[in-house]
PDB file of N, CA and C in Angstrom:
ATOM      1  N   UNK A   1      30.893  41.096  38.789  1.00  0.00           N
ATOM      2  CA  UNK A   1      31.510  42.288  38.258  1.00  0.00           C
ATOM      3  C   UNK A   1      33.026  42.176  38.408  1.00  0.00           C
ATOM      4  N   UNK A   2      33.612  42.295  37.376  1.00  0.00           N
ATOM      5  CA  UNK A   2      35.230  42.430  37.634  1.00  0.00           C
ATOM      6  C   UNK A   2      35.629  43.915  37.590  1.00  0.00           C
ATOM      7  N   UNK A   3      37.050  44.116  37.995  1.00  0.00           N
ATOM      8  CA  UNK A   3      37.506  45.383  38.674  1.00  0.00           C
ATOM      9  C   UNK A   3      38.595  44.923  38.129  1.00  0.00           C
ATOM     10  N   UNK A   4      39.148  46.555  37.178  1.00  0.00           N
ATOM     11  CA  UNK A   4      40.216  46.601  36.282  1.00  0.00           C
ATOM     12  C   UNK A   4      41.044  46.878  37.160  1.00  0.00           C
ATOM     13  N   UNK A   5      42.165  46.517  37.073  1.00  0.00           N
ATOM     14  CA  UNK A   5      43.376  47.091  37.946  1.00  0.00           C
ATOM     15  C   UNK A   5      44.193  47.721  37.092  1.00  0.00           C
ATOM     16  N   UNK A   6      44.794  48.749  37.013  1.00  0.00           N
ATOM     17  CA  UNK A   6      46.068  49.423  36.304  1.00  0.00           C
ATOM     18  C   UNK A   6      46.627  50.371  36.546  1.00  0.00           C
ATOM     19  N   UNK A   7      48.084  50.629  36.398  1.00  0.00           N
ATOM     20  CA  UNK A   7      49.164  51.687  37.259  1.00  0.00           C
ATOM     21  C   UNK A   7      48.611  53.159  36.146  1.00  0.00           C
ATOM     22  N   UNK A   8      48.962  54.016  37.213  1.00  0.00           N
ATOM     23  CA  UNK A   8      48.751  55.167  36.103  1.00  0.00           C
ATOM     24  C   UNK A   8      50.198  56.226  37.117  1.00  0.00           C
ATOM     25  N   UNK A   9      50.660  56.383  36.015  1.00  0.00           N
ATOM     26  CA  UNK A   9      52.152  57.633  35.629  1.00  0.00           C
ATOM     27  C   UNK A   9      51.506  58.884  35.927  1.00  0.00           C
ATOM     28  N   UNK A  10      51.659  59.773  36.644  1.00  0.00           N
ATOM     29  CA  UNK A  10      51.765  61.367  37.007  1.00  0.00           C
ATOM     30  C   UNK A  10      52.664  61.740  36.204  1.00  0.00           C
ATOM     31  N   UNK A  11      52.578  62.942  35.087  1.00  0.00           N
ATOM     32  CA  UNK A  11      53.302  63.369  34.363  1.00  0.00           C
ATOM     33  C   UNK A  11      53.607  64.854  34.617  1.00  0.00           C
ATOM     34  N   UNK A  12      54.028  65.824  34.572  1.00  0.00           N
ATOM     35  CA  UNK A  12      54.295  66.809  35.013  1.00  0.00           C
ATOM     36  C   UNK A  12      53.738  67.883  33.751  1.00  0.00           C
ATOM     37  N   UNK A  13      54.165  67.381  32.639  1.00  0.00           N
ATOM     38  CA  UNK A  13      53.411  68.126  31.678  1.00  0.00           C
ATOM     39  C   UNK A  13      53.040  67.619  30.632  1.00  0.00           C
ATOM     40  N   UNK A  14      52.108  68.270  29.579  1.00  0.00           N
ATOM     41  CA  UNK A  14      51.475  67.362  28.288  1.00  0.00           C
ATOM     42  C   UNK A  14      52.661  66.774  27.265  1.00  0.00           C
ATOM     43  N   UNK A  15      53.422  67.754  27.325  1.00  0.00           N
ATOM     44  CA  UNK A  15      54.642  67.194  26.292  1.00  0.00           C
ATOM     45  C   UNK A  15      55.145  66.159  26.733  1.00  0.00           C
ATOM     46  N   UNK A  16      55.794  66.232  28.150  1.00  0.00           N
ATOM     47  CA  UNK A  16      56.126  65.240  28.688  1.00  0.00           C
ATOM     48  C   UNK A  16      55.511  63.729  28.555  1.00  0.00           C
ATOM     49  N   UNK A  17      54.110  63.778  28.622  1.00  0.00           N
ATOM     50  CA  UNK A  17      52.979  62.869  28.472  1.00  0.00           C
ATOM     51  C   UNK A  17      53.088  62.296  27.042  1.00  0.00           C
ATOM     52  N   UNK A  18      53.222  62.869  25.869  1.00  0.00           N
ATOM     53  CA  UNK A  18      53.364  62.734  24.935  1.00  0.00           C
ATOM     54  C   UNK A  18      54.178  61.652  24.338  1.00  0.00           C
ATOM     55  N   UNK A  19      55.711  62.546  24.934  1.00  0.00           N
ATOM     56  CA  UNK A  19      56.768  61.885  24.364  1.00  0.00           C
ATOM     57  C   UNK A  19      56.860  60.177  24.874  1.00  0.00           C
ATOM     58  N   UNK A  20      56.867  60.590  26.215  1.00  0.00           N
ATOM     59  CA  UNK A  20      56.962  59.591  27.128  1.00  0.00           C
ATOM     60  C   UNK A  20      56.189  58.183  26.500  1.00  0.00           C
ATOM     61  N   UNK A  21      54.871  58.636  26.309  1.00  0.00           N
ATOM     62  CA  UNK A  21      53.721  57.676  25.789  1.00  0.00           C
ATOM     63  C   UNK A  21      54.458  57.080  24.016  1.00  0.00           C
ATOM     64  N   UNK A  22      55.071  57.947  23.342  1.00  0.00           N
ATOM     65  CA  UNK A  22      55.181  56.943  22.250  1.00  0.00           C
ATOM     66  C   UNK A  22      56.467  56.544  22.280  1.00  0.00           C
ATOM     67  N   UNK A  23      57.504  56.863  23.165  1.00  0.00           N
ATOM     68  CA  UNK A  23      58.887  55.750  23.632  1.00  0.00           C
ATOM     69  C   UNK A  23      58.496  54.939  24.309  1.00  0.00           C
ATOM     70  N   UNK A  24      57.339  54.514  24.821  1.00  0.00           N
ATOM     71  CA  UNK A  24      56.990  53.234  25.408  1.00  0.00           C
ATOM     72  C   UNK A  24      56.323  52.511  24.762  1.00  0.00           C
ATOM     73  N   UNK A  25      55.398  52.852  23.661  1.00  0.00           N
ATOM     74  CA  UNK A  25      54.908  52.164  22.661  1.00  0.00           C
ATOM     75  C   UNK A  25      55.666  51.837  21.851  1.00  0.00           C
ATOM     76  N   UNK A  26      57.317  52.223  21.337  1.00  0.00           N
ATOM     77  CA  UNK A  26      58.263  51.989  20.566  1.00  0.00           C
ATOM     78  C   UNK A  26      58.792  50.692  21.382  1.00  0.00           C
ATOM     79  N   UNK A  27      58.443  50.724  22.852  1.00  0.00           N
ATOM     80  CA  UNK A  27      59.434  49.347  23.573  1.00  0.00           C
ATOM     81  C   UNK A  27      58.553  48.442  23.560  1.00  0.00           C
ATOM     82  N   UNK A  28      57.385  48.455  23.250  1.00  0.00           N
ATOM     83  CA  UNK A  28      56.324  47.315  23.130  1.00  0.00           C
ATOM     84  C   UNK A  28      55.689  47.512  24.114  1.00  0.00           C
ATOM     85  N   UNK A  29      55.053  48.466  25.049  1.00  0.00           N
ATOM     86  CA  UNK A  29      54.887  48.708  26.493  1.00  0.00           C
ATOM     87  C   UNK A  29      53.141  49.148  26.341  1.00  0.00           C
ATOM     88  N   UNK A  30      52.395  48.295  26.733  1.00  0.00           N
ATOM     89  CA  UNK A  30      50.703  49.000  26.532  1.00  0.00           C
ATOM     90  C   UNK A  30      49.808  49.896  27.223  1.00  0.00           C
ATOM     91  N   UNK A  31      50.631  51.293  26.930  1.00  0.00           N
ATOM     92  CA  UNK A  31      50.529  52.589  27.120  1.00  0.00           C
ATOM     93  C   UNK A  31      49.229  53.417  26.633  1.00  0.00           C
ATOM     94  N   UNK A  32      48.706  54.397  27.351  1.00  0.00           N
ATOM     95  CA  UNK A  32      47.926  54.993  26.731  1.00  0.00           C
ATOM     96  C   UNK A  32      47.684  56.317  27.962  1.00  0.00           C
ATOM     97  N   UNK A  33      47.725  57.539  27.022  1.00  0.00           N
ATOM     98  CA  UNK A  33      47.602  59.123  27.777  1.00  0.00           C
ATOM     99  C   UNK A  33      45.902  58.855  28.265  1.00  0.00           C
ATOM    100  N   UNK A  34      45.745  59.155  29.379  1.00  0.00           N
ATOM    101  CA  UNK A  34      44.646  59.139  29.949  1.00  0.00           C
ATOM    102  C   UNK A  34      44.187  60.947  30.470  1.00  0.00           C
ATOM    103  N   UNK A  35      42.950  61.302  31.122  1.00  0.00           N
ATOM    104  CA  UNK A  35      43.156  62.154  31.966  1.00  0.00           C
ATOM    105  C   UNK A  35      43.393  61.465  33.550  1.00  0.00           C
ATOM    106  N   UNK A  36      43.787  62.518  34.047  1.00  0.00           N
ATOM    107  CA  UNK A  36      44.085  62.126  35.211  1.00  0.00           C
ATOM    108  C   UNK A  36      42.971  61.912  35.878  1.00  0.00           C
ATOM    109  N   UNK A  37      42.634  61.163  36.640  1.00  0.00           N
ATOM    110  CA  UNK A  37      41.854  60.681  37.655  1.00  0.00           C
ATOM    111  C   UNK A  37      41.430  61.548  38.683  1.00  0.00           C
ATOM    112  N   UNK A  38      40.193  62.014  38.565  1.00  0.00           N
ATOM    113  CA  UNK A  38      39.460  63.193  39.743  1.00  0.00           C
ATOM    114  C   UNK A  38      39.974  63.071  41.080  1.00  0.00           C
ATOM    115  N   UNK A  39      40.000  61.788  41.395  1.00  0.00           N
ATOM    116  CA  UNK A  39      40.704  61.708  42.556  1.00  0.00           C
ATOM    117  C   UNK A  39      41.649  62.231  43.360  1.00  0.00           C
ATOM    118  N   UNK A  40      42.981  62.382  42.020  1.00  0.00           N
ATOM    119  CA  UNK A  40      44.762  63.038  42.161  1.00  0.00           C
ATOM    120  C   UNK A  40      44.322  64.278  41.738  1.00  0.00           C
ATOM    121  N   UNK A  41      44.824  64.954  42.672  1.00  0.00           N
ATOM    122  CA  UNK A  41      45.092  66.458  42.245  1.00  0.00           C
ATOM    123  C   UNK A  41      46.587  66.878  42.284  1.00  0.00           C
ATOM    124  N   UNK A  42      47.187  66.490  41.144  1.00  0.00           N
ATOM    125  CA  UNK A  42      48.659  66.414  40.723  1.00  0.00           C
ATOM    126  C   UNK A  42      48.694  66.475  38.964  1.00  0.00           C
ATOM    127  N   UNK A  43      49.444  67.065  38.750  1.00  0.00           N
ATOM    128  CA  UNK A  43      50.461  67.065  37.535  1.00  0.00           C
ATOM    129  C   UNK A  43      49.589  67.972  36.553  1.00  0.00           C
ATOM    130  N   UNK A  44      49.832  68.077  34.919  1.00  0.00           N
ATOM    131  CA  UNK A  44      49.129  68.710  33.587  1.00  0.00           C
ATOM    132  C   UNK A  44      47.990  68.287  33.863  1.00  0.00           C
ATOM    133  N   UNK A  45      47.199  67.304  33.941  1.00  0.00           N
ATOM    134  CA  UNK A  45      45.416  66.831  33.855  1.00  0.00           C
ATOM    135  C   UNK A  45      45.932  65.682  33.168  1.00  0.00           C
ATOM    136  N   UNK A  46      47.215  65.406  32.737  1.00  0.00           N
ATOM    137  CA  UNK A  46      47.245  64.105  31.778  1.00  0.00           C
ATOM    138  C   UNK A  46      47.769  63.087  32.296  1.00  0.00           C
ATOM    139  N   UNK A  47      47.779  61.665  32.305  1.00  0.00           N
ATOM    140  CA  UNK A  47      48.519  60.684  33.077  1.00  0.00           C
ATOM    141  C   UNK A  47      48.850  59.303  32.073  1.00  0.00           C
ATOM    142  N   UNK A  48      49.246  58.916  32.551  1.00  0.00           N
ATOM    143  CA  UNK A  48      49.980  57.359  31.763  1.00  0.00           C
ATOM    144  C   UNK A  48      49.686  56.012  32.179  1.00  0.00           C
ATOM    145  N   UNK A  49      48.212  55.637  31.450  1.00  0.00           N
ATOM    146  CA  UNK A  49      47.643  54.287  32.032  1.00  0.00           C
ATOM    147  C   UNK A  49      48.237  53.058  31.644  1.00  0.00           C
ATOM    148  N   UNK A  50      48.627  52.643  32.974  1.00  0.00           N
ATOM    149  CA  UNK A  50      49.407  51.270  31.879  1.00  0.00           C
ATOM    150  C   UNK A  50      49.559  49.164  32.492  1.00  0.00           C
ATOM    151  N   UNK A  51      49.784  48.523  31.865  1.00  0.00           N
ATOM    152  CA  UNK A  51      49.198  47.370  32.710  1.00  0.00           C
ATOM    153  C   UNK A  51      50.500  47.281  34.065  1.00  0.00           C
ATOM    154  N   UNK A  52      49.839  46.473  34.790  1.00  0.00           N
ATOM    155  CA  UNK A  52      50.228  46.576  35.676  1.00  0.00           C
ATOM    156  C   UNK A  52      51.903  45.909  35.775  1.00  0.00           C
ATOM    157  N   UNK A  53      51.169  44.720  35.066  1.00  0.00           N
ATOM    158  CA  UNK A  53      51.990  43.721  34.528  1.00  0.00           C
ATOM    159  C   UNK A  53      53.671  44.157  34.051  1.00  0.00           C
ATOM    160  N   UNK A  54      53.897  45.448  33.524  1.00  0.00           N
ATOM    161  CA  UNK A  54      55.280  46.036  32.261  1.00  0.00           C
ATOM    162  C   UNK A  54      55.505  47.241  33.801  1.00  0.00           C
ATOM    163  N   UNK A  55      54.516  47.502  34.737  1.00  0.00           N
ATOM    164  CA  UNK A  55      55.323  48.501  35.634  1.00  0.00           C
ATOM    165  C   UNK A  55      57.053  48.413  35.944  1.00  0.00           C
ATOM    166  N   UNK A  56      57.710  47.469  35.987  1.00  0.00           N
ATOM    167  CA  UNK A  56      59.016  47.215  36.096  1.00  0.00           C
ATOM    168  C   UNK A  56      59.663  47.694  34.875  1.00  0.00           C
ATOM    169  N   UNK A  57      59.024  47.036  33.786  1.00  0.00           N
ATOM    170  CA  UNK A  57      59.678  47.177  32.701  1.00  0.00           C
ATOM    171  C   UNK A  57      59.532  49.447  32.665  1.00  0.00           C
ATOM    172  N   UNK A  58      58.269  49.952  32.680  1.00  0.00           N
ATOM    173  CA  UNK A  58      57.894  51.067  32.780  1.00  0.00           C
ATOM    174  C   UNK A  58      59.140  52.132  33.377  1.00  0.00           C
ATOM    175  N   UNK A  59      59.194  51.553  34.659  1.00  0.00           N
ATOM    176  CA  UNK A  59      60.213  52.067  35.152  1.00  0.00           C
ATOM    177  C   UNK A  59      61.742  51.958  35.170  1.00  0.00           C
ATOM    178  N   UNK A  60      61.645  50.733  34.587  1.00  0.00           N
ATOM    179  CA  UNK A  60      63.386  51.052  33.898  1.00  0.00           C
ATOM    180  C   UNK A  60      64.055  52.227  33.066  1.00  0.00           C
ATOM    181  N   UNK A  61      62.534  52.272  32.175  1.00  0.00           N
ATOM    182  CA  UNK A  61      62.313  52.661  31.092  1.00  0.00           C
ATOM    183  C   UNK A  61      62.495  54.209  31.495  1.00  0.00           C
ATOM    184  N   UNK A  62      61.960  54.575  32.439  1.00  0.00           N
ATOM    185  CA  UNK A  62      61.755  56.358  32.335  1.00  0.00           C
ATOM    186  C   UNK A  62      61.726  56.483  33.557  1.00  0.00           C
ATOM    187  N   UNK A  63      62.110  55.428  34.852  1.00  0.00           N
ATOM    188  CA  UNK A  63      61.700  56.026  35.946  1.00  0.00           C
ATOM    189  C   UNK A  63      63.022  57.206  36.452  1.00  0.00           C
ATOM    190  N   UNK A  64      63.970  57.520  35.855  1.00  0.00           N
ATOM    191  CA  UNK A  64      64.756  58.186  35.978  1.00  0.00           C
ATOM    192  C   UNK A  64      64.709  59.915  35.142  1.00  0.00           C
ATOM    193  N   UNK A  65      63.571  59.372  35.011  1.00  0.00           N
ATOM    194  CA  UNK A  65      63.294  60.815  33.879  1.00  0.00           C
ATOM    195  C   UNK A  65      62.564  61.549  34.888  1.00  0.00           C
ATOM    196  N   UNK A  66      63.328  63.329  34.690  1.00  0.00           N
ATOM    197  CA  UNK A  66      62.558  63.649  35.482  1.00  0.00           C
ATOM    198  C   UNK A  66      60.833  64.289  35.464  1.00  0.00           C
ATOM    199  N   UNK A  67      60.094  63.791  34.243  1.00  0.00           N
ATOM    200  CA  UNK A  67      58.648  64.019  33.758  1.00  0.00           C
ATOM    201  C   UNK A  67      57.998  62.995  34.790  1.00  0.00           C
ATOM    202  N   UNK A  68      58.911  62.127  35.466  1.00  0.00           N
ATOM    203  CA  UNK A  68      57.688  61.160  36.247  1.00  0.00           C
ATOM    204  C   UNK A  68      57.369  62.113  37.884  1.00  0.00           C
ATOM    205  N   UNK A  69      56.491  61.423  38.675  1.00  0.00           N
ATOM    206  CA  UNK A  69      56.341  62.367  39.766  1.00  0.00           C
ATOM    207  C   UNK A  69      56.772  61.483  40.878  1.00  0.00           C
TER     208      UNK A  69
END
């Protein structure tokens, strides 16, 4: 059995989630609005699944924005 690994973004709200998600698909970044994970009890219900791999790039990208958590 293999086990996916991937970062997921806390977003603060759906818009936020939104926008966020197709300026990273504009940078080539393989993004996708998820719900949030039962686990986290944080943010809108929406989150930002993404490879693990572009997290650097991710956070260049928006980690200064304040929609991240």
């Amino acid at each position: 059995m293999t086990t996916e690994r991937y970062g997921v973004a806390l977003l603060k709200n759906t818009r936020d989630a939104m926008v966020i998600e197709e300026r990273a698909k504009k940078e080539g970044l393989a993004v996708r609005i998820i719900p949030t994970p039962s686990k986290i009890y944080a943010s809108c219900g929406f989150s930002l699944k993404y490879e693990l791999s572009e997290e650097v790039a991710l956070k260049n990208a928006f980690g200064r924005r304040k929609a991240f958590l």
